[in-house]
C-alpha atoms as a PDB file:
ATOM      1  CA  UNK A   1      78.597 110.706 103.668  1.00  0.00           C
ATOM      2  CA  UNK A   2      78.148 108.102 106.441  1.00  0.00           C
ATOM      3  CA  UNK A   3      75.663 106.253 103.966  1.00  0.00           C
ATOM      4  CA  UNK A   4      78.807 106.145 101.605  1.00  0.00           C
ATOM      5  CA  UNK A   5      80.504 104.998 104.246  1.00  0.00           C
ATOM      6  CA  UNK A   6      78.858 101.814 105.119  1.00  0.00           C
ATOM      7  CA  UNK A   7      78.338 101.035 101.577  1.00  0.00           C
ATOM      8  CA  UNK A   8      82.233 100.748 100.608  1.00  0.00           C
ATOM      9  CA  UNK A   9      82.829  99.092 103.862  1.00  0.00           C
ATOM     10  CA  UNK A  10      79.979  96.548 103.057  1.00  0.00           C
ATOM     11  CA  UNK A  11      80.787  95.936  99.431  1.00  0.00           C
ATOM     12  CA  UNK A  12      84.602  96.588  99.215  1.00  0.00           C
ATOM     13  CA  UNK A  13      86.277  93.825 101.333  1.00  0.00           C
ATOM     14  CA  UNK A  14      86.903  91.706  98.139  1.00  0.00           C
ATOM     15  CA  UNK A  15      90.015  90.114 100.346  1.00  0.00           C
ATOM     16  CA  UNK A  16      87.977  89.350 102.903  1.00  0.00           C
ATOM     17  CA  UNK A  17      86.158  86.912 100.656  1.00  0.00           C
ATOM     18  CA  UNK A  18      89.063  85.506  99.488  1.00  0.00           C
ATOM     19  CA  UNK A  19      90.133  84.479 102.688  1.00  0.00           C
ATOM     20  CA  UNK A  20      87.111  83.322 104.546  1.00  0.00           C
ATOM     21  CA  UNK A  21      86.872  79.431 105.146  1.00  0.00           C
ATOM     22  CA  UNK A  22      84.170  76.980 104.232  1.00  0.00           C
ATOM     23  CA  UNK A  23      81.199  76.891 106.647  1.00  0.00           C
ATOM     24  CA  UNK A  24      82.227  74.796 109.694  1.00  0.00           C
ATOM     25  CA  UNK A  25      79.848  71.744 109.104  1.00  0.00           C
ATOM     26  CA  UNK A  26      81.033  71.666 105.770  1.00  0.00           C
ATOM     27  CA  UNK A  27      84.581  71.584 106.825  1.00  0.00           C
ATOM     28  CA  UNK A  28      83.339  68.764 108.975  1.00  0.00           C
ATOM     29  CA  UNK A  29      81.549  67.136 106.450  1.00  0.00           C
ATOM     30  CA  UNK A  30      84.437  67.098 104.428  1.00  0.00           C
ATOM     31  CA  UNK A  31      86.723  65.960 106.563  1.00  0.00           C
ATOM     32  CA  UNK A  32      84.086  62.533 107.860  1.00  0.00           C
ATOM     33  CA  UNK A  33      83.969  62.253 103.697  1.00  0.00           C
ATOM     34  CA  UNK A  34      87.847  61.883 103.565  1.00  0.00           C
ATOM     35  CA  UNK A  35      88.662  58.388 103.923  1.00  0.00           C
ATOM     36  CA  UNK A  36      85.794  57.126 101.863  1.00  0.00           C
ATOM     37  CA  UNK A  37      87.001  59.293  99.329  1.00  0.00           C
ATOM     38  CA  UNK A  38      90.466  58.435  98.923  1.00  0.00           C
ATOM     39  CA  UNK A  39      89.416  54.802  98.624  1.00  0.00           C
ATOM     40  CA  UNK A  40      86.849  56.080  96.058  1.00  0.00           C
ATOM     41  CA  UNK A  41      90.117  57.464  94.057  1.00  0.00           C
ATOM     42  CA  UNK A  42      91.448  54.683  94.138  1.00  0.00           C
ATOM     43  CA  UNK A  43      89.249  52.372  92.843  1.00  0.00           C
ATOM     44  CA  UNK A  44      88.741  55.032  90.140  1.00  0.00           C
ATOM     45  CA  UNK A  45      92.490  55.036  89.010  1.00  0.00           C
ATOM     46  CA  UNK A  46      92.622  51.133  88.864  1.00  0.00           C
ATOM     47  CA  UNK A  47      89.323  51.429  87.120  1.00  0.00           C
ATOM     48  CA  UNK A  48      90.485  53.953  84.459  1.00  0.00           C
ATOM     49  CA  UNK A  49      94.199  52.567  83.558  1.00  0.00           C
ATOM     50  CA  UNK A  50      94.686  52.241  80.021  1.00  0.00           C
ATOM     51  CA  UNK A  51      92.144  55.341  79.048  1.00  0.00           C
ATOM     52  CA  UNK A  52      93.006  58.635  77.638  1.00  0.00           C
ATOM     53  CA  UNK A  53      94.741  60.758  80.370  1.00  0.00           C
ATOM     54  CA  UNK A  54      92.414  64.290  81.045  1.00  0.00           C
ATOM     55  CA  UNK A  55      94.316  67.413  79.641  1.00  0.00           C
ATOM     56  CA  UNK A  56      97.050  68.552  81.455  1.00  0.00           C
ATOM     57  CA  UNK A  57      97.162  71.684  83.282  1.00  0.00           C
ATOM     58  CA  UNK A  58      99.646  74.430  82.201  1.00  0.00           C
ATOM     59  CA  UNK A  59     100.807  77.666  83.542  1.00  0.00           C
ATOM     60  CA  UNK A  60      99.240  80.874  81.831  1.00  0.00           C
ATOM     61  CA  UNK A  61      99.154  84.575  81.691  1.00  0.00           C
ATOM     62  CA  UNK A  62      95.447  85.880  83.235  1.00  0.00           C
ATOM     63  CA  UNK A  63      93.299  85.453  80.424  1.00  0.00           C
ATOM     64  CA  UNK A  64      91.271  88.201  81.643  1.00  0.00           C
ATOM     65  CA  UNK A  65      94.056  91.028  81.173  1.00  0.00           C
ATOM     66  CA  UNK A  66      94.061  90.821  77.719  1.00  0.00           C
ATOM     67  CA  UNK A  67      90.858  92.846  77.916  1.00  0.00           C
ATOM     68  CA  UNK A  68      92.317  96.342  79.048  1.00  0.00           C
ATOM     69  CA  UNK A  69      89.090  98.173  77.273  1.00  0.00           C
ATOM     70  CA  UNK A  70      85.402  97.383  77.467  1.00  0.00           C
ATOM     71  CA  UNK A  71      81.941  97.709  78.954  1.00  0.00           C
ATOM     72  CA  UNK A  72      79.157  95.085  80.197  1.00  0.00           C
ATOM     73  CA  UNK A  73      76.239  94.337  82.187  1.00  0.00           C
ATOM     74  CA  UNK A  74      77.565  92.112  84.855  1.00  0.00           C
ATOM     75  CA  UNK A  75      74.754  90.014  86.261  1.00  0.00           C
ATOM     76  CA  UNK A  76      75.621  87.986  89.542  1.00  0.00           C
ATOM     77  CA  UNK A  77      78.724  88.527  91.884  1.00  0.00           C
ATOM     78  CA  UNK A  78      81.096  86.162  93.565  1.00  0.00           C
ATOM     79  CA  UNK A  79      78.253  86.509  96.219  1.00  0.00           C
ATOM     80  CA  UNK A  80      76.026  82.542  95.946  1.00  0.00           C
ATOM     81  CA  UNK A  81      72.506  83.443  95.198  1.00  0.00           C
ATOM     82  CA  UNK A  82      73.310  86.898  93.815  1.00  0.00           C
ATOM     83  CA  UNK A  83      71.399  87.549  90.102  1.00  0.00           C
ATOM     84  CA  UNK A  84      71.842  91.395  90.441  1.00  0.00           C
ATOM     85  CA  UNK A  85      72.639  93.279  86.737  1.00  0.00           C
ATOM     86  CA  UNK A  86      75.091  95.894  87.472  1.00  0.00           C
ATOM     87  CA  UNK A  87      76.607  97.751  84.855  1.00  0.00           C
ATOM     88  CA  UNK A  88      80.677  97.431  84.712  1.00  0.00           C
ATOM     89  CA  UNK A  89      83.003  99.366  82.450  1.00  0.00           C
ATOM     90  CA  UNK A  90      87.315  98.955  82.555  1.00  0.00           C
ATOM     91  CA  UNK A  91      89.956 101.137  81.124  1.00  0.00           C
ATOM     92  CA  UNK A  92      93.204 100.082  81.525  1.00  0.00           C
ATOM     93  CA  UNK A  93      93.967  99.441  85.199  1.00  0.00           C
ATOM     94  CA  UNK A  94      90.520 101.148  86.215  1.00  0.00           C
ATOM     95  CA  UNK A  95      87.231  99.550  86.934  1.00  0.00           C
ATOM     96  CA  UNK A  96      83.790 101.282  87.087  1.00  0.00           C
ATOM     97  CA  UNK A  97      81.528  99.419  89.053  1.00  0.00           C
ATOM     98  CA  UNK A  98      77.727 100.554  90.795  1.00  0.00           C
ATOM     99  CA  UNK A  99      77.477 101.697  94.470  1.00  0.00           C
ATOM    100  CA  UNK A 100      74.882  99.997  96.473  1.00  0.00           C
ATOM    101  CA  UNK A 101      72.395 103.349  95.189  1.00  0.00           C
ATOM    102  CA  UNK A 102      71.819 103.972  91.432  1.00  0.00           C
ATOM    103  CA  UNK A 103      73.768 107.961  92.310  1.00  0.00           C
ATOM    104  CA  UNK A 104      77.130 106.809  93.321  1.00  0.00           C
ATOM    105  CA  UNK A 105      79.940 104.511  91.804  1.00  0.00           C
ATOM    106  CA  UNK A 106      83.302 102.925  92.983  1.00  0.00           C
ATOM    107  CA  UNK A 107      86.194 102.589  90.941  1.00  0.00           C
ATOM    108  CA  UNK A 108      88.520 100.173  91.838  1.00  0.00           C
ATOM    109  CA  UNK A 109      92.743 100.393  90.629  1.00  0.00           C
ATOM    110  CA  UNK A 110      93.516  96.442  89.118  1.00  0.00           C
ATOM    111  CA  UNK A 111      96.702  96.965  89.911  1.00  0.00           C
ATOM    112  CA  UNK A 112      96.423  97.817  93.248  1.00  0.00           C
ATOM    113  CA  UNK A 113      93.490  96.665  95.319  1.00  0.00           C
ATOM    114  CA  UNK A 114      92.074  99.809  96.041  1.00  0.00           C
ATOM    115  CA  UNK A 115      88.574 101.484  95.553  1.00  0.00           C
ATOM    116  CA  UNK A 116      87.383 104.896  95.648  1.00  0.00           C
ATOM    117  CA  UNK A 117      83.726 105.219  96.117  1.00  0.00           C
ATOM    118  CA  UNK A 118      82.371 108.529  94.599  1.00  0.00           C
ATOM    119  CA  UNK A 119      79.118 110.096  95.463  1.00  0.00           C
ATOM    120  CA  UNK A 120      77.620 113.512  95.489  1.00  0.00           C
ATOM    121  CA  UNK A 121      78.010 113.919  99.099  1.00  0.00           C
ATOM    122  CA  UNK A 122      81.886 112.954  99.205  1.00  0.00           C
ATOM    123  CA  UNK A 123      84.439 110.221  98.403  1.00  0.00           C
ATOM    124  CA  UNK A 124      86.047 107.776 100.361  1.00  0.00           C
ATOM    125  CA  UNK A 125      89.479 105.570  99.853  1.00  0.00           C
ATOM    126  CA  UNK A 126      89.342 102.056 101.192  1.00  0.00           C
ATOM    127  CA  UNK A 127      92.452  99.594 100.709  1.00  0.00           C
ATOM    128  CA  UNK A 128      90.401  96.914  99.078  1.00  0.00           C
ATOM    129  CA  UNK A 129      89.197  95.990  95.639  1.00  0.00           C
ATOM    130  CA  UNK A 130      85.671  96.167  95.048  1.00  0.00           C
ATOM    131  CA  UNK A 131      83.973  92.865  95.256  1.00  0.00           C
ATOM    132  CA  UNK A 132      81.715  93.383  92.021  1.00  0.00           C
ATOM    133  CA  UNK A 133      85.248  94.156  90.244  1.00  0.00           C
ATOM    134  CA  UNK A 134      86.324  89.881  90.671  1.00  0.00           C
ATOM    135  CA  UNK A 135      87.408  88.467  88.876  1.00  0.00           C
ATOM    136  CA  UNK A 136      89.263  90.986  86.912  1.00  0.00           C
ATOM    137  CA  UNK A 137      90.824  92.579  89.795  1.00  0.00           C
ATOM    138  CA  UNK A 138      92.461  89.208  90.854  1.00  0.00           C
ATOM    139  CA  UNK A 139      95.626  90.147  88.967  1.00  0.00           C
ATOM    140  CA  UNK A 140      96.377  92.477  91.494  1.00  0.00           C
ATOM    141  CA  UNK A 141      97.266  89.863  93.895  1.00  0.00           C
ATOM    142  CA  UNK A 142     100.190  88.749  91.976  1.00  0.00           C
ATOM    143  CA  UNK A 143      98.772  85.408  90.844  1.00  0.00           C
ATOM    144  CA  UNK A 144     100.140  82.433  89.258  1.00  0.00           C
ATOM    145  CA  UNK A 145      97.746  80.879  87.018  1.00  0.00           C
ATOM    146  CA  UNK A 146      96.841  76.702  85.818  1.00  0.00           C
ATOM    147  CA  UNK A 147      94.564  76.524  82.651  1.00  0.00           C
ATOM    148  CA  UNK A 148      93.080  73.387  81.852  1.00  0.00           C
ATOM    149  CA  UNK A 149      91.180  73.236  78.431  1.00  0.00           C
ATOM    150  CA  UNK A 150      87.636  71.786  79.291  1.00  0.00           C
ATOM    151  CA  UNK A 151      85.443  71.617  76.161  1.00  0.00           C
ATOM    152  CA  UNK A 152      83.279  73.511  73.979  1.00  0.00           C
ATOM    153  CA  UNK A 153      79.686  75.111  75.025  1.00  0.00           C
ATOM    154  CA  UNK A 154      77.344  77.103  73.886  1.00  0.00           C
ATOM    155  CA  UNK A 155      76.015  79.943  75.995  1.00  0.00           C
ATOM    156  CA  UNK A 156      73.442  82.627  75.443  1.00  0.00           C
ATOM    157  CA  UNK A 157      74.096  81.791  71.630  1.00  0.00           C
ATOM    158  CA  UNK A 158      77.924  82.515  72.255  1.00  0.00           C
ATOM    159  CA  UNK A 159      79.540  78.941  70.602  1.00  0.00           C
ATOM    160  CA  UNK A 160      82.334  79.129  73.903  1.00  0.00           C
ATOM    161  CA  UNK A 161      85.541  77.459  74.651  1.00  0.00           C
ATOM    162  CA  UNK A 162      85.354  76.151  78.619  1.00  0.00           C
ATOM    163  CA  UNK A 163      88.758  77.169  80.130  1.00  0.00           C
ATOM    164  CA  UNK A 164      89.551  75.821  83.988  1.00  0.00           C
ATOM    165  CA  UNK A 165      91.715  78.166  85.894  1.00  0.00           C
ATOM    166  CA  UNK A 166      93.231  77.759  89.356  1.00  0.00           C
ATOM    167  CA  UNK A 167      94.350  80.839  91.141  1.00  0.00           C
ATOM    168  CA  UNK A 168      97.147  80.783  93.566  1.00  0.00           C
ATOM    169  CA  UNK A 169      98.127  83.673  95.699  1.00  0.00           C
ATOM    170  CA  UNK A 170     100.035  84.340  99.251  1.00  0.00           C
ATOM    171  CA  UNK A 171      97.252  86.440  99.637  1.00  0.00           C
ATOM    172  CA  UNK A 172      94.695  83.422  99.041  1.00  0.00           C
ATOM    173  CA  UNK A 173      94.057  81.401 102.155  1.00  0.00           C
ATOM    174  CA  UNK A 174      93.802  78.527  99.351  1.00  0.00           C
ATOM    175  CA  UNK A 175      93.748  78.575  95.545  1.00  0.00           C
ATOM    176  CA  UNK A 176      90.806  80.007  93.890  1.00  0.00           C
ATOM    177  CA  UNK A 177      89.202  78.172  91.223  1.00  0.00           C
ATOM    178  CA  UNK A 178      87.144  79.468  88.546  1.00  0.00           C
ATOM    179  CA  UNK A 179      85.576  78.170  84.937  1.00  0.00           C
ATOM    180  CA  UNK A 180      85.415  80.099  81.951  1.00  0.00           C
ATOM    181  CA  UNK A 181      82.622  80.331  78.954  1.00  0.00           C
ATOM    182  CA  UNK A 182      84.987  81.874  76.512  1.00  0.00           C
ATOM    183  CA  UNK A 183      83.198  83.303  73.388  1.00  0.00           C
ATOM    184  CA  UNK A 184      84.286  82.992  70.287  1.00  0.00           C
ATOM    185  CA  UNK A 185      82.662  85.832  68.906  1.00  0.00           C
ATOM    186  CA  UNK A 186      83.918  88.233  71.209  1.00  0.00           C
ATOM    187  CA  UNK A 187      87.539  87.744  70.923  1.00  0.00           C
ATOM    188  CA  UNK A 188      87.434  85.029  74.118  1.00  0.00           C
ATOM    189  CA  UNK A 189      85.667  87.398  76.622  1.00  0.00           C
ATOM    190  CA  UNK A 190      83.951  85.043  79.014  1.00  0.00           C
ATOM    191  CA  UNK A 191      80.044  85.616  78.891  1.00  0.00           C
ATOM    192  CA  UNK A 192      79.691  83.259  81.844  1.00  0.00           C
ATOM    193  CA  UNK A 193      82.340  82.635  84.767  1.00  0.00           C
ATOM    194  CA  UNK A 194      82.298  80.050  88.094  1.00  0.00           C
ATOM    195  CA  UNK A 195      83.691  80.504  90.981  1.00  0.00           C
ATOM    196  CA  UNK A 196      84.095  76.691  92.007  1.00  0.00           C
ATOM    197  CA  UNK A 197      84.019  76.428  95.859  1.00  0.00           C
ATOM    198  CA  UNK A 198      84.021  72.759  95.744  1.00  0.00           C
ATOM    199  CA  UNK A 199      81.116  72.021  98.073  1.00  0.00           C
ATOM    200  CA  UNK A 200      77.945  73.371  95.657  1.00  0.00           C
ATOM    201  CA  UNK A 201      76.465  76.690  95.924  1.00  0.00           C
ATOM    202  CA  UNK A 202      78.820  77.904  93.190  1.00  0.00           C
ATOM    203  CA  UNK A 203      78.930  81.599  92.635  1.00  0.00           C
ATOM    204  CA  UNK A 204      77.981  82.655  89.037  1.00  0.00           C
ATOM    205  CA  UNK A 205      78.690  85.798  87.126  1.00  0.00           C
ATOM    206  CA  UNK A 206      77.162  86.081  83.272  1.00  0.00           C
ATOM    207  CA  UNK A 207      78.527  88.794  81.280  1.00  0.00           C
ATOM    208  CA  UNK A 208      75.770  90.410  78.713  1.00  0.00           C
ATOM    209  CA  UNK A 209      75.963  93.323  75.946  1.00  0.00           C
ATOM    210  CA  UNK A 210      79.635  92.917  76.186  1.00  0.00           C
ATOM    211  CA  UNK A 211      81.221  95.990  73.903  1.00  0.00           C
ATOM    212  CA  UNK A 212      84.706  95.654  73.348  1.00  0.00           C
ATOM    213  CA  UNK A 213      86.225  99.426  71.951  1.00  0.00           C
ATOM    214  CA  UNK A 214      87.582 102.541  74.370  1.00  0.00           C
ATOM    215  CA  UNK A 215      85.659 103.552  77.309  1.00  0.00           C
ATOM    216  CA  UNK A 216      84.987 107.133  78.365  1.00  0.00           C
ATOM    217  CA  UNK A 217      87.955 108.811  80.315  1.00  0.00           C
ATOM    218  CA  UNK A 218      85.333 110.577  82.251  1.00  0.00           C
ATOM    219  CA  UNK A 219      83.392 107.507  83.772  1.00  0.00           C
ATOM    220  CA  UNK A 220      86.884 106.721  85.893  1.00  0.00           C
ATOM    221  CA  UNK A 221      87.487 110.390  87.314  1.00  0.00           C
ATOM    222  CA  UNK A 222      87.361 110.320  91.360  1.00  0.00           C
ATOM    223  CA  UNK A 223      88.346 113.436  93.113  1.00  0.00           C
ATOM    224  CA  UNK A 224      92.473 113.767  94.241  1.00  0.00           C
ATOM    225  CA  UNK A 225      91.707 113.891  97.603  1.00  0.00           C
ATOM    226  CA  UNK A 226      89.659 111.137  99.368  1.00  0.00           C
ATOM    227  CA  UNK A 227      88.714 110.656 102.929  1.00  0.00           C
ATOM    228  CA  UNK A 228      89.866 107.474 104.051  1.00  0.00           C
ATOM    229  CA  UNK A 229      87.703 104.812 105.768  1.00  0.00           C
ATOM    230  CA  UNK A 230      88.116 103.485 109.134  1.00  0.00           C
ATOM    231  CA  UNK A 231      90.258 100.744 108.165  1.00  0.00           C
ATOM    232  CA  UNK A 232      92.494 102.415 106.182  1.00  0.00           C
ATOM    233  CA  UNK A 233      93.797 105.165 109.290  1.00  0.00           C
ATOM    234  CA  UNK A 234      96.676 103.483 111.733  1.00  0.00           C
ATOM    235  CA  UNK A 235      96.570 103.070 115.001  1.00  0.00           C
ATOM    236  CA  UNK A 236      99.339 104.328 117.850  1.00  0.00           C
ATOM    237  CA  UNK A 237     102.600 102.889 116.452  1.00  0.00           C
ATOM    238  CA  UNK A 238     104.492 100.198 118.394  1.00  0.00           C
ATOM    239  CA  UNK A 239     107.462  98.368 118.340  1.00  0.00           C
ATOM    240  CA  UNK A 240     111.304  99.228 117.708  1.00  0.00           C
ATOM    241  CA  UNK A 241     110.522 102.137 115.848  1.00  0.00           C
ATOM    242  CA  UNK A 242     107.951 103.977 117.786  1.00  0.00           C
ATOM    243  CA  UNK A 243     108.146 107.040 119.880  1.00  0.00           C
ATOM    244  CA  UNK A 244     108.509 106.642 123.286  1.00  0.00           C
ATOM    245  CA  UNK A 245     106.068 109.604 124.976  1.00  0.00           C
ATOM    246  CA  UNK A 246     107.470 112.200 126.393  1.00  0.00           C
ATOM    247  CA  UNK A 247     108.485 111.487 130.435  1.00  0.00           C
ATOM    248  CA  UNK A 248     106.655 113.651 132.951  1.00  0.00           C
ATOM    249  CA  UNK A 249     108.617 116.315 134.915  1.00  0.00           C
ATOM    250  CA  UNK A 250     108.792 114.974 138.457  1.00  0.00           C
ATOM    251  CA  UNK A 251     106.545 116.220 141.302  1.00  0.00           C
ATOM    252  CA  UNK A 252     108.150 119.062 143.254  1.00  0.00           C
ATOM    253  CA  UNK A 253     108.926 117.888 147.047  1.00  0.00           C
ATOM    254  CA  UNK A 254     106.172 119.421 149.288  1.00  0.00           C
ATOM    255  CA  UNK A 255     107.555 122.498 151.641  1.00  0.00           C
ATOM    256  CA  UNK A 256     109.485 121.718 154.917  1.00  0.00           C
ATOM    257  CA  UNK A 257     107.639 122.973 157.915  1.00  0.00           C
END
């Protein structure tokens, strides 16, 4: 069970991610890079008057959520550097994902940001989606969504339409941003997805033997009752609405000689 544990509390925290902020040279970097690239904007908008204007951006439903039923072998995370191959499977608001061992699995809710990581030895409930369940579990952070149309591609022999989304969130710290390989052939599932963090290094998820029909009910069963992890239990209430302890009898007065 404590091996459980640490793996949801490890792998879960998909907020987490979303909030964390750009390395701090980077941020620095960026910031030196500021000036010289507002003059660099504007050179390029006096150069490029009188061309063809790029495609405007235009608010969208999730393109993900239109696929409710389907399995996949997910290779990469929103982790850089990660080429893992896990294998993924979704059924309505549920998500299958792999556990850090080959003998237990999470499922995470879509809908709301939790996971329940299932193993022989136990089960645990954390508040948080699972991290290999991005980007379809970004709809449960009550998004609004920007599409920009950005070509055609092909990919892994998928002829794909390139779809730019921006993600914006009060749960975000900022917006997310992510590209989509949309395949033709598969109804617009995206066989290859980037998370664009806008200083290189970009995250990359590829999405291989992609079947679209009705999973298994029994792949998403997790037991009723779960223990909950660390995070999840409160602490001592405070403020206007907590219990005040109980006040101590007083000391009885020591005997008179």
């Amino acid at each position: 069970m404590v091996r459980l544990l640490a793996a949801i509390l490890i792998t879960c925290c998909l907020t987490a991610q979303l909030s964390a902020q750009a390395p701090k040279d980077q941020t620095s970097n960026d910031q030196a890079s500021k000036d010289q690239t507002s003059k660099d904007q504007a050179t390029k908008d006096a150069g490029s008057a009188g061309q063809t204007a790029a495609a405007p951006s235009v608010k969208v439903q999730f393109p993900l959520e239109a696929f409710q039923e389907f399995s996949a072998v997910m290779v990469g995370s929103m982790f850089p550097g990660d080429v893992r191959e896990s294998r993924i499977y979704r059924s309505g608001k549920l998500m299958r994902t792999p556990g850090p061992e080959l003998h237990n699995f999470i499922i995470t809710n879509l809908s709301s940001d939790e996971s329940y990581g299932v193993a022989a030895t136990g089960c645990i409930h954390d508040r948080h989606a699972h991290v290999l369940s991005a980007p379809f579990s970004f709809i449960g952070f009550d998004i609004t969504v920007e599409s920009v149309a950005a070509g055609q591609e092909t990919v892994d022999g998928h002829s794909c339409k390139i779809e730019d989304l921006t993600l914006s969130s009060k749960k975000f710290l900022k917006p997310v941003k992510l590209r989509l390989w949309e395949a033709d052939d598969l109804k617009g599932f995206p066989v290859k997805v980037e998370f664009l963090r806008g200083f290189g290094h970009n995250p990359m998820i590829r999405y291989k033997n992609v079947v679209l029909e009705p999973q298994d009910p029994t792949l998403f069963i997790y037991p009723n009752s779960c223990e909950q992890s660390p995070g999840n239990k409160p602490g001592p209430k405070t403020g206007p609405g907590a219990k005040k302890p109980a006040a101590k009898p007083p000391a009885s007065a020591p005997p008179q000689n």
